[in-house]
C-alpha atoms as a PDB file:
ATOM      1  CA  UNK A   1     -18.313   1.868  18.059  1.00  0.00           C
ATOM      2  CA  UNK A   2     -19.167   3.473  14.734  1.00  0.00           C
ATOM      3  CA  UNK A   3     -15.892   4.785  12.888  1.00  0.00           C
ATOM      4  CA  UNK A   4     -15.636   6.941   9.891  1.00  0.00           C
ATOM      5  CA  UNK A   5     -11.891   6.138   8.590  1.00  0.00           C
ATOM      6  CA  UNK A   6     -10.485   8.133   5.195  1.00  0.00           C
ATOM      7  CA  UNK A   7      -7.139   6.809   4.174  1.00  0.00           C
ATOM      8  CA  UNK A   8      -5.268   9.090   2.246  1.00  0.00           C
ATOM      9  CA  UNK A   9      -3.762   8.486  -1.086  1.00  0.00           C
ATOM     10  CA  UNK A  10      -2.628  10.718  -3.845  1.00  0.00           C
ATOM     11  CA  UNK A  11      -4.450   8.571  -6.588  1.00  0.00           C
ATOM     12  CA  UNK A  12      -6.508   4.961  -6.575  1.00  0.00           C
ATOM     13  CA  UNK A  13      -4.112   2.632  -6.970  1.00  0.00           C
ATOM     14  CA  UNK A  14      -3.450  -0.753  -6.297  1.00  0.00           C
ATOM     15  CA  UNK A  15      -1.562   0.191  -2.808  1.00  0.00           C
ATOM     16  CA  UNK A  16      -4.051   2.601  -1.795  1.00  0.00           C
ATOM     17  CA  UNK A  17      -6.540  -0.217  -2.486  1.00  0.00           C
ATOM     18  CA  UNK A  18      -4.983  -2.576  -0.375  1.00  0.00           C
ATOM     19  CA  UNK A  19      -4.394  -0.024   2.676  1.00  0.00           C
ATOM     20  CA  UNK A  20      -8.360   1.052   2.334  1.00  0.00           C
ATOM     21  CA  UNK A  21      -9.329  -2.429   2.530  1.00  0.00           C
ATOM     22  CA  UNK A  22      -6.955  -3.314   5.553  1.00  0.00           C
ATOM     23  CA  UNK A  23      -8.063  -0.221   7.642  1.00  0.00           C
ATOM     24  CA  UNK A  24     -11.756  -1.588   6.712  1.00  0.00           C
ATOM     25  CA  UNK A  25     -11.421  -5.469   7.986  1.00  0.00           C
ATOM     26  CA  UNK A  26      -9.162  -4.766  10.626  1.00  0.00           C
ATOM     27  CA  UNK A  27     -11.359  -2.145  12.462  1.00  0.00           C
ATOM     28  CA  UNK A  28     -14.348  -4.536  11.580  1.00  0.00           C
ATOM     29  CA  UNK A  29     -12.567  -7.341  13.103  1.00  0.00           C
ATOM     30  CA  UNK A  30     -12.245  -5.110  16.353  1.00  0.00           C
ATOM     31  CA  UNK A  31     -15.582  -5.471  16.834  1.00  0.00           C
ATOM     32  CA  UNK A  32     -16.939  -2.073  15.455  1.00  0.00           C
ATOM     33  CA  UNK A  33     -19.289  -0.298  12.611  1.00  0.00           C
ATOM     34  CA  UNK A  34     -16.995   0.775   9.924  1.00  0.00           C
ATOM     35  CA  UNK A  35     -17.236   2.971   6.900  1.00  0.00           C
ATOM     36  CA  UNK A  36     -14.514   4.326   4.387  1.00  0.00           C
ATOM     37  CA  UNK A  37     -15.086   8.157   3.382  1.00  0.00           C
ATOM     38  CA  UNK A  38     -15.327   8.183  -0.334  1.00  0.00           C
ATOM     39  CA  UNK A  39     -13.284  10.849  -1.218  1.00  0.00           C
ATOM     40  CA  UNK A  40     -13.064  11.776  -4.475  1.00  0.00           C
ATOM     41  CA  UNK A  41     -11.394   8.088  -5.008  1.00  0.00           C
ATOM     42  CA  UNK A  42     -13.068   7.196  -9.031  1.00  0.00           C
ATOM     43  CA  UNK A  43     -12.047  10.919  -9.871  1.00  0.00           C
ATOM     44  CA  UNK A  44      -8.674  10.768  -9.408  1.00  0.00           C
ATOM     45  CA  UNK A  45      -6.000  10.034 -12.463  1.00  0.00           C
ATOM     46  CA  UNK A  46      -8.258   9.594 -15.038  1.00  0.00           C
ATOM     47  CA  UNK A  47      -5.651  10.646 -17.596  1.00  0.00           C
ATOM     48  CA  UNK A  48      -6.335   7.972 -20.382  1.00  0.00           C
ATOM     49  CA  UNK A  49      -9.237   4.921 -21.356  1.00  0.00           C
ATOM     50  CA  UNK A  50      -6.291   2.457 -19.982  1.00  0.00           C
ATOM     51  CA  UNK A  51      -6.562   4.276 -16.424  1.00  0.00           C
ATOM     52  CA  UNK A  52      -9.725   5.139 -15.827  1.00  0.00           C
ATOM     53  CA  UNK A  53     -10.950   1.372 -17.039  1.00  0.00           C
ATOM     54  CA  UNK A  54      -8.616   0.278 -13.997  1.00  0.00           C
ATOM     55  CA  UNK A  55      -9.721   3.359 -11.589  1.00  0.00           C
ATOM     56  CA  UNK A  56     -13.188   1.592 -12.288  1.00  0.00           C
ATOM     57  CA  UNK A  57     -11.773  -1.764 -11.483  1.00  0.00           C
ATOM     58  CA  UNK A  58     -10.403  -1.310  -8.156  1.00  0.00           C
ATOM     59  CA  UNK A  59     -13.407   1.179  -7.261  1.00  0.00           C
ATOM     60  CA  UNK A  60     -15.553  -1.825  -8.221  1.00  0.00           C
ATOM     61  CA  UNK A  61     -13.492  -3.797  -6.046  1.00  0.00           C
ATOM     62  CA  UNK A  62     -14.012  -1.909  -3.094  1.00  0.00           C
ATOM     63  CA  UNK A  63     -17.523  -1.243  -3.284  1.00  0.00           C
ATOM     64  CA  UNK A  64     -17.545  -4.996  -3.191  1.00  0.00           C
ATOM     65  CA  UNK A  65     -15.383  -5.333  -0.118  1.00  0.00           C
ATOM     66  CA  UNK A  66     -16.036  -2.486   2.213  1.00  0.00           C
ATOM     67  CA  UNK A  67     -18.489   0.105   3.349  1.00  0.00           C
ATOM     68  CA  UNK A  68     -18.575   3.451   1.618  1.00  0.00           C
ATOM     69  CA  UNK A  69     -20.094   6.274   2.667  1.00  0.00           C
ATOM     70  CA  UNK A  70     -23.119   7.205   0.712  1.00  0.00           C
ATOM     71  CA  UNK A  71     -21.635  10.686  -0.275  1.00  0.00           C
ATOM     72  CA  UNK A  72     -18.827  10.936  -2.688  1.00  0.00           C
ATOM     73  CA  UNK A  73     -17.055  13.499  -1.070  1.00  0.00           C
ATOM     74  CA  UNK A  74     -15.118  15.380  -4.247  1.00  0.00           C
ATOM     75  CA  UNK A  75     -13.254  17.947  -1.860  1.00  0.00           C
ATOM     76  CA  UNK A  76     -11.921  18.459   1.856  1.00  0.00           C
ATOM     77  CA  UNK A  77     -14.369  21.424   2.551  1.00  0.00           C
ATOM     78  CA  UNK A  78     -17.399  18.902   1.788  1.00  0.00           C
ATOM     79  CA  UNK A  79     -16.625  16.067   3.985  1.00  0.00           C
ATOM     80  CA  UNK A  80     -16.057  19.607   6.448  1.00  0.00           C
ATOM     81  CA  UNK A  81     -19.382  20.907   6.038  1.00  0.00           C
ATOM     82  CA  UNK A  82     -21.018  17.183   6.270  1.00  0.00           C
ATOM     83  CA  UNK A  83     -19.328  14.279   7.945  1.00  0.00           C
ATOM     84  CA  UNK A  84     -20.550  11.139   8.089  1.00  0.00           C
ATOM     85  CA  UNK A  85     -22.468  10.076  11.542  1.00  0.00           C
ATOM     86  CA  UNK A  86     -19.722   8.267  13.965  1.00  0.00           C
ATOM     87  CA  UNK A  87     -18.171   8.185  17.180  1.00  0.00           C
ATOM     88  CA  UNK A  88     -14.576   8.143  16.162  1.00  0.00           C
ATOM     89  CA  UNK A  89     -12.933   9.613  12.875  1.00  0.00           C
ATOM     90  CA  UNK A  90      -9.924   8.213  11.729  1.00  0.00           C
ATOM     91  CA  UNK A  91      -7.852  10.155   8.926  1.00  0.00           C
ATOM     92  CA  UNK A  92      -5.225   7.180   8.213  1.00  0.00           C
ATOM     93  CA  UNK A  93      -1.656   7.452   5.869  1.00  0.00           C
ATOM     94  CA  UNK A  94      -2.123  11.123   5.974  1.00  0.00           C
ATOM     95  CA  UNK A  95       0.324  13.950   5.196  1.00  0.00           C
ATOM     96  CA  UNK A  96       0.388  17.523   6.793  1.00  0.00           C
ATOM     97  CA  UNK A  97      -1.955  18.833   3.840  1.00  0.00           C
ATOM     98  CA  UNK A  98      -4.401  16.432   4.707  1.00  0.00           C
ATOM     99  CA  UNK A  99      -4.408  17.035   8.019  1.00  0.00           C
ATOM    100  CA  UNK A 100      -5.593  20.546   7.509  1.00  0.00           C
ATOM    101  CA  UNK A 101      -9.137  19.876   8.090  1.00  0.00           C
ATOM    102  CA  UNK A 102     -11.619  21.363  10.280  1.00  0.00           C
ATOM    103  CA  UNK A 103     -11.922  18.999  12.979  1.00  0.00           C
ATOM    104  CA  UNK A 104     -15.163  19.750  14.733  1.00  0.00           C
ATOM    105  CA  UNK A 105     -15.112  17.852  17.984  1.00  0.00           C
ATOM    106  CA  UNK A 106     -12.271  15.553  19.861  1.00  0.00           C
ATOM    107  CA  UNK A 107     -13.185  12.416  17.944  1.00  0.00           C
ATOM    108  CA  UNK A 108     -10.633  13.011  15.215  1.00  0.00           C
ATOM    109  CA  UNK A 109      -7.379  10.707  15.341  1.00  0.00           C
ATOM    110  CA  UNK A 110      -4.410  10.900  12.702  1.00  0.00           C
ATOM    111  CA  UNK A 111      -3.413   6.963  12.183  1.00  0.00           C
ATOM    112  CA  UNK A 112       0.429   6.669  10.539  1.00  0.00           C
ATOM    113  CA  UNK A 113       1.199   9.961   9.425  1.00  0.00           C
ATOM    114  CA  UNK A 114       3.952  10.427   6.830  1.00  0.00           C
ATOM    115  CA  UNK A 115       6.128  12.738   5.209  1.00  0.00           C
ATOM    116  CA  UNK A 116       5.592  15.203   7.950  1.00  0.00           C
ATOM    117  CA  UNK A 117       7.941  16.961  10.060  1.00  0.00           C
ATOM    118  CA  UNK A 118       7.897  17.870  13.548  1.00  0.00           C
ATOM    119  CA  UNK A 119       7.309  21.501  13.380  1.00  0.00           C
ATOM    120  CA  UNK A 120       4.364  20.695  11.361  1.00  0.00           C
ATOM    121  CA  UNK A 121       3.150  18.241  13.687  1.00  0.00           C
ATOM    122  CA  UNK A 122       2.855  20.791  16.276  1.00  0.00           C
ATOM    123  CA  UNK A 123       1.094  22.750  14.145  1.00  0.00           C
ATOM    124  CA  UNK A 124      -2.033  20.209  14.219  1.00  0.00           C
ATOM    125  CA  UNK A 125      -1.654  18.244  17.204  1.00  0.00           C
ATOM    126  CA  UNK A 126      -4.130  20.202  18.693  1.00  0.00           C
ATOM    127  CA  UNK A 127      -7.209  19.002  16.457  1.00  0.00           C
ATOM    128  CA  UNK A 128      -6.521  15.552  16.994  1.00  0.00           C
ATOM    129  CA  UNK A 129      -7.395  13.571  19.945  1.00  0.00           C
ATOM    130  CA  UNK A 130      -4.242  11.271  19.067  1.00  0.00           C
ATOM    131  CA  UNK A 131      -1.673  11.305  16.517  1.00  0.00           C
ATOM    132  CA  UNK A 132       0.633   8.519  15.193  1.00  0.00           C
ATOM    133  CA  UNK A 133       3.199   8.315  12.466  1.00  0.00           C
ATOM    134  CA  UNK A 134       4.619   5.942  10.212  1.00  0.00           C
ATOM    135  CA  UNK A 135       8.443   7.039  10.338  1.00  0.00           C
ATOM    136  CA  UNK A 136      10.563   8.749  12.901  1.00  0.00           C
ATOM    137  CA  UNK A 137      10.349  11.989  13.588  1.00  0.00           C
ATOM    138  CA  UNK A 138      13.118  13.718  15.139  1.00  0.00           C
ATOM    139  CA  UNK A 139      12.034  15.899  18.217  1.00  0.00           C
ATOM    140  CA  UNK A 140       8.748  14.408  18.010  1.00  0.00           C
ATOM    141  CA  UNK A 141       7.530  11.582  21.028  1.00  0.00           C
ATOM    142  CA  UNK A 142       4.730  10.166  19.033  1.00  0.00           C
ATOM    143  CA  UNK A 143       4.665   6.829  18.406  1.00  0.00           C
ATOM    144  CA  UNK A 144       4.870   5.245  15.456  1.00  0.00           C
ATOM    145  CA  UNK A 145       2.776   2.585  13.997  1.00  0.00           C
ATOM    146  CA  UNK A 146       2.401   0.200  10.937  1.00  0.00           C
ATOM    147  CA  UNK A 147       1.039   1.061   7.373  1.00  0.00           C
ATOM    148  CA  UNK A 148      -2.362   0.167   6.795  1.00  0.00           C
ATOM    149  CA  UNK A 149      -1.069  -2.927   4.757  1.00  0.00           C
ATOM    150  CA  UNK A 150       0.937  -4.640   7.847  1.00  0.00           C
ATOM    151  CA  UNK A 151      -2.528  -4.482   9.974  1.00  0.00           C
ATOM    152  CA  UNK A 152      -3.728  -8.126   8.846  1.00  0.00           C
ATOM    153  CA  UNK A 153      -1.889 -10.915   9.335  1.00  0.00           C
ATOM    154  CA  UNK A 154      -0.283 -13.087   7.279  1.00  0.00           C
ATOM    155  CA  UNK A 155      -2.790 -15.896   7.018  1.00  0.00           C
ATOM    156  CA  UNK A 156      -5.612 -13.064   6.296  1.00  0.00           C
ATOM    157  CA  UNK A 157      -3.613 -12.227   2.999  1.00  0.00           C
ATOM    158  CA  UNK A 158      -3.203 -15.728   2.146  1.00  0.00           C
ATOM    159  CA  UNK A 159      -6.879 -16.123   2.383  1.00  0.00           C
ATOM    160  CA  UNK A 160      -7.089 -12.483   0.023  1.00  0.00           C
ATOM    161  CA  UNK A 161      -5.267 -14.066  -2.382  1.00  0.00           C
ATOM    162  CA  UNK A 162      -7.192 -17.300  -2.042  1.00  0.00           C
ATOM    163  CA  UNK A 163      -9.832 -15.694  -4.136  1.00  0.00           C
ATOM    164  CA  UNK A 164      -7.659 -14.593  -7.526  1.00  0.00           C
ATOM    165  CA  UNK A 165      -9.423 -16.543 -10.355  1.00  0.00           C
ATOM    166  CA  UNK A 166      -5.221 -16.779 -12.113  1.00  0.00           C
ATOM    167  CA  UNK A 167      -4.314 -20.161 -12.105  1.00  0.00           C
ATOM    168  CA  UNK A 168      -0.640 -19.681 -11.572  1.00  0.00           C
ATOM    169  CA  UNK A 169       0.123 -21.724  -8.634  1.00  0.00           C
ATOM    170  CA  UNK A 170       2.752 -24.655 -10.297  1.00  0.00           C
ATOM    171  CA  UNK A 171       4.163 -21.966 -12.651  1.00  0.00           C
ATOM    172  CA  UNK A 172       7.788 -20.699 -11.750  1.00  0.00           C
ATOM    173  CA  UNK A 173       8.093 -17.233 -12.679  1.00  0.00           C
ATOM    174  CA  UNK A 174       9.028 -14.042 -11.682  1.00  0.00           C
ATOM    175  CA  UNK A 175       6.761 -11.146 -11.410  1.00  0.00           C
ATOM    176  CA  UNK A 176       7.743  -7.538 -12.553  1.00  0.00           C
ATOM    177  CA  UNK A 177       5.810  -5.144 -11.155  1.00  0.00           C
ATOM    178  CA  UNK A 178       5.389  -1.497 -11.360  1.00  0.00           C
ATOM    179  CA  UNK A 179       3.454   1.255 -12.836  1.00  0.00           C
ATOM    180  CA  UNK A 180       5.937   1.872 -15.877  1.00  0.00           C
ATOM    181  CA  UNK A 181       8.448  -1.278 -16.150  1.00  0.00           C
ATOM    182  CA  UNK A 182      11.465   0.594 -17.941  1.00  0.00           C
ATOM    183  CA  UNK A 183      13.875  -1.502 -19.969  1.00  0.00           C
ATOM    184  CA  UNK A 184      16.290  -2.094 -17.212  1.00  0.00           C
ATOM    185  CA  UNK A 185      13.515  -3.487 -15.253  1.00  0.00           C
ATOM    186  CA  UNK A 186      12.788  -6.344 -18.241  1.00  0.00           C
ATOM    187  CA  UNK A 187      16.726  -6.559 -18.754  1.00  0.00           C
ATOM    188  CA  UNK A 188      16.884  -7.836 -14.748  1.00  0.00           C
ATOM    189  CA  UNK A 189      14.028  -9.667 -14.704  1.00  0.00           C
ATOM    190  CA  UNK A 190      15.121 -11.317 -17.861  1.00  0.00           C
ATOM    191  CA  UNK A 191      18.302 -12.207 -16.066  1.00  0.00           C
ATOM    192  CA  UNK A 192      17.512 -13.240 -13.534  1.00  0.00           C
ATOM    193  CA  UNK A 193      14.401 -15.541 -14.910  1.00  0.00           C
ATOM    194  CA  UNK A 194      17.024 -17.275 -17.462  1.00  0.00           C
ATOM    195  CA  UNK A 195      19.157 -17.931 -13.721  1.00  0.00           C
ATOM    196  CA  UNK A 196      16.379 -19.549 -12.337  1.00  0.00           C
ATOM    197  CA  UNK A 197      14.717 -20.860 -15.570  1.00  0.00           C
ATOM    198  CA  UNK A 198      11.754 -19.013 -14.814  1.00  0.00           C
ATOM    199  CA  UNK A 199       9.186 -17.217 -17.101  1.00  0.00           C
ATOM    200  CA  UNK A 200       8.401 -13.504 -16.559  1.00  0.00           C
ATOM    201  CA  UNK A 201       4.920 -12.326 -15.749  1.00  0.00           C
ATOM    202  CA  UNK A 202       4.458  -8.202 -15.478  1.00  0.00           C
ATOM    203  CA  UNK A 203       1.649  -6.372 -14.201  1.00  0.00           C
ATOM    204  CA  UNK A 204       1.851  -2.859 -15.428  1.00  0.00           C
ATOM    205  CA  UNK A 205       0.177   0.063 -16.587  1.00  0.00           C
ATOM    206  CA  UNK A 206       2.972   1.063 -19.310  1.00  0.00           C
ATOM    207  CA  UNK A 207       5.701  -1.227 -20.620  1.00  0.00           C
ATOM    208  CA  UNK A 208       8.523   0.786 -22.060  1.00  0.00           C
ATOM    209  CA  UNK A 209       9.212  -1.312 -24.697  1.00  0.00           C
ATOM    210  CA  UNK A 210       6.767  -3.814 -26.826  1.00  0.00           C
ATOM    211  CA  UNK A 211       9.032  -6.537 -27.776  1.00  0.00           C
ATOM    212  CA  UNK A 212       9.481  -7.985 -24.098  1.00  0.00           C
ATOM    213  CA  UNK A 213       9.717 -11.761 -23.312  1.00  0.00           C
ATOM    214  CA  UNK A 214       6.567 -12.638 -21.000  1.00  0.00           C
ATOM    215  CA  UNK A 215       3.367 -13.034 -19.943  1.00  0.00           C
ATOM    216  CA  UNK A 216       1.409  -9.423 -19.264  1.00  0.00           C
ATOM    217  CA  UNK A 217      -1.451  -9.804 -17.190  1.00  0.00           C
ATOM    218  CA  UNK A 218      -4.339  -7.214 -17.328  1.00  0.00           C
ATOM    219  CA  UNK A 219      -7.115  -5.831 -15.673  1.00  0.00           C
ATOM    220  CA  UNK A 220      -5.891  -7.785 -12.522  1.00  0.00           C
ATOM    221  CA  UNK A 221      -8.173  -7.525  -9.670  1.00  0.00           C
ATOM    222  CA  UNK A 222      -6.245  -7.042  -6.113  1.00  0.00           C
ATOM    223  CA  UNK A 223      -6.717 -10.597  -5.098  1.00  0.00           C
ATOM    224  CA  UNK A 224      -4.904 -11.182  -8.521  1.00  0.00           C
ATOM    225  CA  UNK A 225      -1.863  -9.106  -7.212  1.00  0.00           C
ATOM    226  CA  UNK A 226      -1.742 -10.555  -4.514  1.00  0.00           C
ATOM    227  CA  UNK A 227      -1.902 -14.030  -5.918  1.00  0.00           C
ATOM    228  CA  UNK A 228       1.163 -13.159  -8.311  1.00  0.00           C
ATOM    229  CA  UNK A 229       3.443 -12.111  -5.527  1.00  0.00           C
ATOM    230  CA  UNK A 230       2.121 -15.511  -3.365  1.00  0.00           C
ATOM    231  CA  UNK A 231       3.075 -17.051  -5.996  1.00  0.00           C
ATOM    232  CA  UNK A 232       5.904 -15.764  -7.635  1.00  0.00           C
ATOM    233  CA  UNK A 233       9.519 -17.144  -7.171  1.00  0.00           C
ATOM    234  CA  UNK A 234      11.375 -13.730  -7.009  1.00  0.00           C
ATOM    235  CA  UNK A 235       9.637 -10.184  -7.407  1.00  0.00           C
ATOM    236  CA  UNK A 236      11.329  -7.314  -9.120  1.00  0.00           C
ATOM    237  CA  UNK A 237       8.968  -4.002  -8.346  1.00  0.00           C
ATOM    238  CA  UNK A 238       9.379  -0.329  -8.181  1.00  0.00           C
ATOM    239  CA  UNK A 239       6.608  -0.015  -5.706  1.00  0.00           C
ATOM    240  CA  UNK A 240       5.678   0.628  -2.233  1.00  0.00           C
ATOM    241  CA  UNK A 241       2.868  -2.062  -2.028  1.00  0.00           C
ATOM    242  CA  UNK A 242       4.980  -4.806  -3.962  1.00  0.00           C
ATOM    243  CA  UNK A 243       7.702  -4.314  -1.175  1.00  0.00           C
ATOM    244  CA  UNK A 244       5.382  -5.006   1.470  1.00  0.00           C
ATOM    245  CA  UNK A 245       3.614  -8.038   0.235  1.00  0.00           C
ATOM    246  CA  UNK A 246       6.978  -9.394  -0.585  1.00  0.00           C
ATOM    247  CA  UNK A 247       7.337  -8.837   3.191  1.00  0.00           C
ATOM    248  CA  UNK A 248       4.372 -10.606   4.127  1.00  0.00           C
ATOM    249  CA  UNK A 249       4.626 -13.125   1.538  1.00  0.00           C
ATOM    250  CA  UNK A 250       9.092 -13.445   2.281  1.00  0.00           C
ATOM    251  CA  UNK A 251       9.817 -13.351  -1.193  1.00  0.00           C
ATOM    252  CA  UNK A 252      12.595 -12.807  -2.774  1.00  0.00           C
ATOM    253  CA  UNK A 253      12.359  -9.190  -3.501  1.00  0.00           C
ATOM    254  CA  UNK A 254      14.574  -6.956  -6.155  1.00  0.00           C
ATOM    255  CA  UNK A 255      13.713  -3.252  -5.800  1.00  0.00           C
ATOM    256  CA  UNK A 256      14.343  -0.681  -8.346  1.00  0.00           C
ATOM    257  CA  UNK A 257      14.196   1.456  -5.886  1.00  0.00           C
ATOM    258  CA  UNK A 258      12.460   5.257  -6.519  1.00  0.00           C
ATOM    259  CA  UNK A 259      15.209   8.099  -5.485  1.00  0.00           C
ATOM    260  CA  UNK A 260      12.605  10.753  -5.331  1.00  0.00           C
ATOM    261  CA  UNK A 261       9.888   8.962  -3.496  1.00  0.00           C
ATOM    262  CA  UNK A 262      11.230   9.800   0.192  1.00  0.00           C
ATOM    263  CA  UNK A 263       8.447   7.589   2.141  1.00  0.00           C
ATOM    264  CA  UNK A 264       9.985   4.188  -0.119  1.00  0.00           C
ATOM    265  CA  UNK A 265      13.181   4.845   1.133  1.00  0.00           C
ATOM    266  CA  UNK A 266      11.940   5.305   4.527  1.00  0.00           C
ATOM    267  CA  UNK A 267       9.847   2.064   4.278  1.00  0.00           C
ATOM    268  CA  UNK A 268      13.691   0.387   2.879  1.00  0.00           C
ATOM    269  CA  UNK A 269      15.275   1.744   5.980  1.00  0.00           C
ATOM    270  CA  UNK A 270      13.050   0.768   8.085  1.00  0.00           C
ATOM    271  CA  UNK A 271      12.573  -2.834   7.510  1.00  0.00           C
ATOM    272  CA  UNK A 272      16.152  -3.163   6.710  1.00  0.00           C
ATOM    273  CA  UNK A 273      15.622  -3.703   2.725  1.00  0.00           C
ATOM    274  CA  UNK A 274      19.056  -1.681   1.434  1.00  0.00           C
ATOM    275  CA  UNK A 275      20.744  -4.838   0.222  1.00  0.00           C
ATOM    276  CA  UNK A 276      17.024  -5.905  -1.852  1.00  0.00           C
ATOM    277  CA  UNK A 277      18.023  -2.875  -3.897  1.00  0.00           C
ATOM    278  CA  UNK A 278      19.162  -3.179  -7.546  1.00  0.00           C
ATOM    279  CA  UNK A 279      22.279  -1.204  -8.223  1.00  0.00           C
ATOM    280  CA  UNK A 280      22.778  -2.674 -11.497  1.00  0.00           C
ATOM    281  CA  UNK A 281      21.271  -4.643 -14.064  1.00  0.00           C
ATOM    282  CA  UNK A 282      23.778  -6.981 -14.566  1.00  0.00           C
ATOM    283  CA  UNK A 283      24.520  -7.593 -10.996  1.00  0.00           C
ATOM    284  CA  UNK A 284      21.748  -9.953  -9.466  1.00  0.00           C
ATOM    285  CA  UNK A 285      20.843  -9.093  -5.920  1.00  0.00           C
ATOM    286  CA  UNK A 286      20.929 -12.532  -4.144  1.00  0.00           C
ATOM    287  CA  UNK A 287      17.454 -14.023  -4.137  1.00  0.00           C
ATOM    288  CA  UNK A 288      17.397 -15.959  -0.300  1.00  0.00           C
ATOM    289  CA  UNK A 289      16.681 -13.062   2.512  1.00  0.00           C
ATOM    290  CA  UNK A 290      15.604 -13.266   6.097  1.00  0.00           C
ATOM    291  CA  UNK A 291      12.821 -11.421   6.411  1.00  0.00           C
ATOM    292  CA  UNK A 292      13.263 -12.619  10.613  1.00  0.00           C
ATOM    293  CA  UNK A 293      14.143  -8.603  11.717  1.00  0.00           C
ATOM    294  CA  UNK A 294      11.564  -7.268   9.352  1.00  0.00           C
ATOM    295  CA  UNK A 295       8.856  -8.895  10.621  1.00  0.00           C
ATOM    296  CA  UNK A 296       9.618  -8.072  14.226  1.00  0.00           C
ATOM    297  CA  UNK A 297       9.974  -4.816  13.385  1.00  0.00           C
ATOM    298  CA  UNK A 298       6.064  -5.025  12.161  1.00  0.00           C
ATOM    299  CA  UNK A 299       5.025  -6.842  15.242  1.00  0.00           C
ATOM    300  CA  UNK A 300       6.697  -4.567  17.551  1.00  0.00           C
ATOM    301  CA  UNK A 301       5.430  -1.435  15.578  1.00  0.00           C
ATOM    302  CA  UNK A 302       1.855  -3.450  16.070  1.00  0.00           C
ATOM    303  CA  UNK A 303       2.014  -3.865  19.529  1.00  0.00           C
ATOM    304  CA  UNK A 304       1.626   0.487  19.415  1.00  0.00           C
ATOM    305  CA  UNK A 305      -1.629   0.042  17.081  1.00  0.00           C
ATOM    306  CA  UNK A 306      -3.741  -1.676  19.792  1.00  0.00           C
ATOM    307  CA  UNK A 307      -3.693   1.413  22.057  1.00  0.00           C
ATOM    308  CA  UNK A 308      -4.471   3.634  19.465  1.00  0.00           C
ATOM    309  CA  UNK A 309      -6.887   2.158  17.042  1.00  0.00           C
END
């Protein structure tokens, strides 16, 4: 089957990377012709040299690693007027506003919808064929499925991060990761690395202060990200996609944990992740965790995927 799939993201970043290039292998590994709707995804964010050289990077990266359409699609009234050719079109990790387009024909499916309520589901259930979501919905039947990120298995993302050119793998460290890493962040980390003897490695586009103790690592490719959380002995992130490869990965996993971002909350809640939350940065959340219910709770939410996708 030939399937156009665009995964919605607010900006190319390293999560929306990763959930672009899961939708990608695991519809290719289903057997069919697959090709990711380039919307508009080198245009996004380019607010500064520093972000726009990594915009490049991880655009690079996909180009490298999955099939684009040949049209850059800069707006939703484009891809409206000219789809790609395919027999199925998947809009994936969508919200209500993306789901406003002009479906022309009963081959349109909404994968793991979020931040959507049910009112508003009703509002487009009738342009899609099928419609998933990623979170409960109260008064809503649909079912609910996995992000984009929990589609490959385990031994697929130890082969991703198989191909990171960082030699890190008989270094103890721990890995701070997130966009901006604030001072708390580097007061934990630095913590709990002197606990465990550890150094510190960051991956960050701002550091909120310059005289940190650690190892920054730049221009890291996704394999490389992937490869530092593999690796790492504990991981202290403020981000969606650092919590789920910690999942995959069963790290130990600190979160400063984003108040105002409603869909990481959800994603705590869901794979019961409230006591990986930092309260405090002089209180170290204990590093051993099962990750046993969290992981069922992927497989169970996969066994709803196969029906759908």
């Amino acid at each position: 089957m030939e399937i156009a799939a665009l995964v919605c993201n607010d900006k190319l970043n390293y999560e929306s990377t990763f959930q672009i290039y899961s939708m990608f292998e695991y519809l290719k590994d289903k057997g069919n012709q697959i090709q990711i709707i380039d919307y508009n995804l080198l245009d996004r964010n380019q607010k500064s040299f520093g972000l726009k050289k990594k915009n490049n990077l991880l655009y690079n990266f996909l180009d490298n690693n999955v099939i684009l359409t040949s049209i850059r699609y800069k707006t939703v009234e484009q891809i409206e007027d000219n789809p790609p050719l395919a027999d199925k079109y998947i809009i994936a990790n969508a919200t209500y506003n993306d789901l406003n387009l002009a479906t022309s024909n009963g081959d349109y499916y909404a994968y793991g919808v979020r931040d959507i309520n049910n009112d508003q589901l009703n509002c487009i259930k009738d342009k899609y064929k099928d419609i998933s979501t990623l979170f409960e919905i109260n008064g809503s039947e649909v079912k609910k499925v996995v992000d984009p990120m929990f589609l490959l298995p385990k031994e697929d993302w130890y082969d991703f991060a198989l191909h990171s050119n960082i030699k890190i793998e008989n270094d103890n460290y721990t890995l701070v990761y997130s966009e901006v890493v604030t001072q708390d962040m580097l007061k934990y980390a630095k913590n709990l690395s002197e606990k465990n003897n550890a150094k510190i490695y960051i991956v960050a586009d701002k550091v909120e202060t310059l005289f940190y103790k650690g190892r920054r690592i730049y221009n890291a490719l996704p394999y490389d990200l992937a490869n530092l959380v593999l690796n790492a002995q504990e991981v202290v992130t403020s981000c969606d996609d650092g919590i789920k490869l910690s999942i995959i990965f069963e790290k130990g996993l600190h979160i400063f944990n984003d108040v105002d971002n409603v869909e990481q909350i959800e994603l705590i809640n869901e794979f019961n992740l409230v006591d990986r939350i930092v309260d405090s940065t002089d209180r170290l959340v204990t590093s051993h965790f099962n990750y046993s219910n969290s992981l069922a709770k992927i497989e169970e939410l996969k066994n709803n995927v196969e029906s759908f996708l």
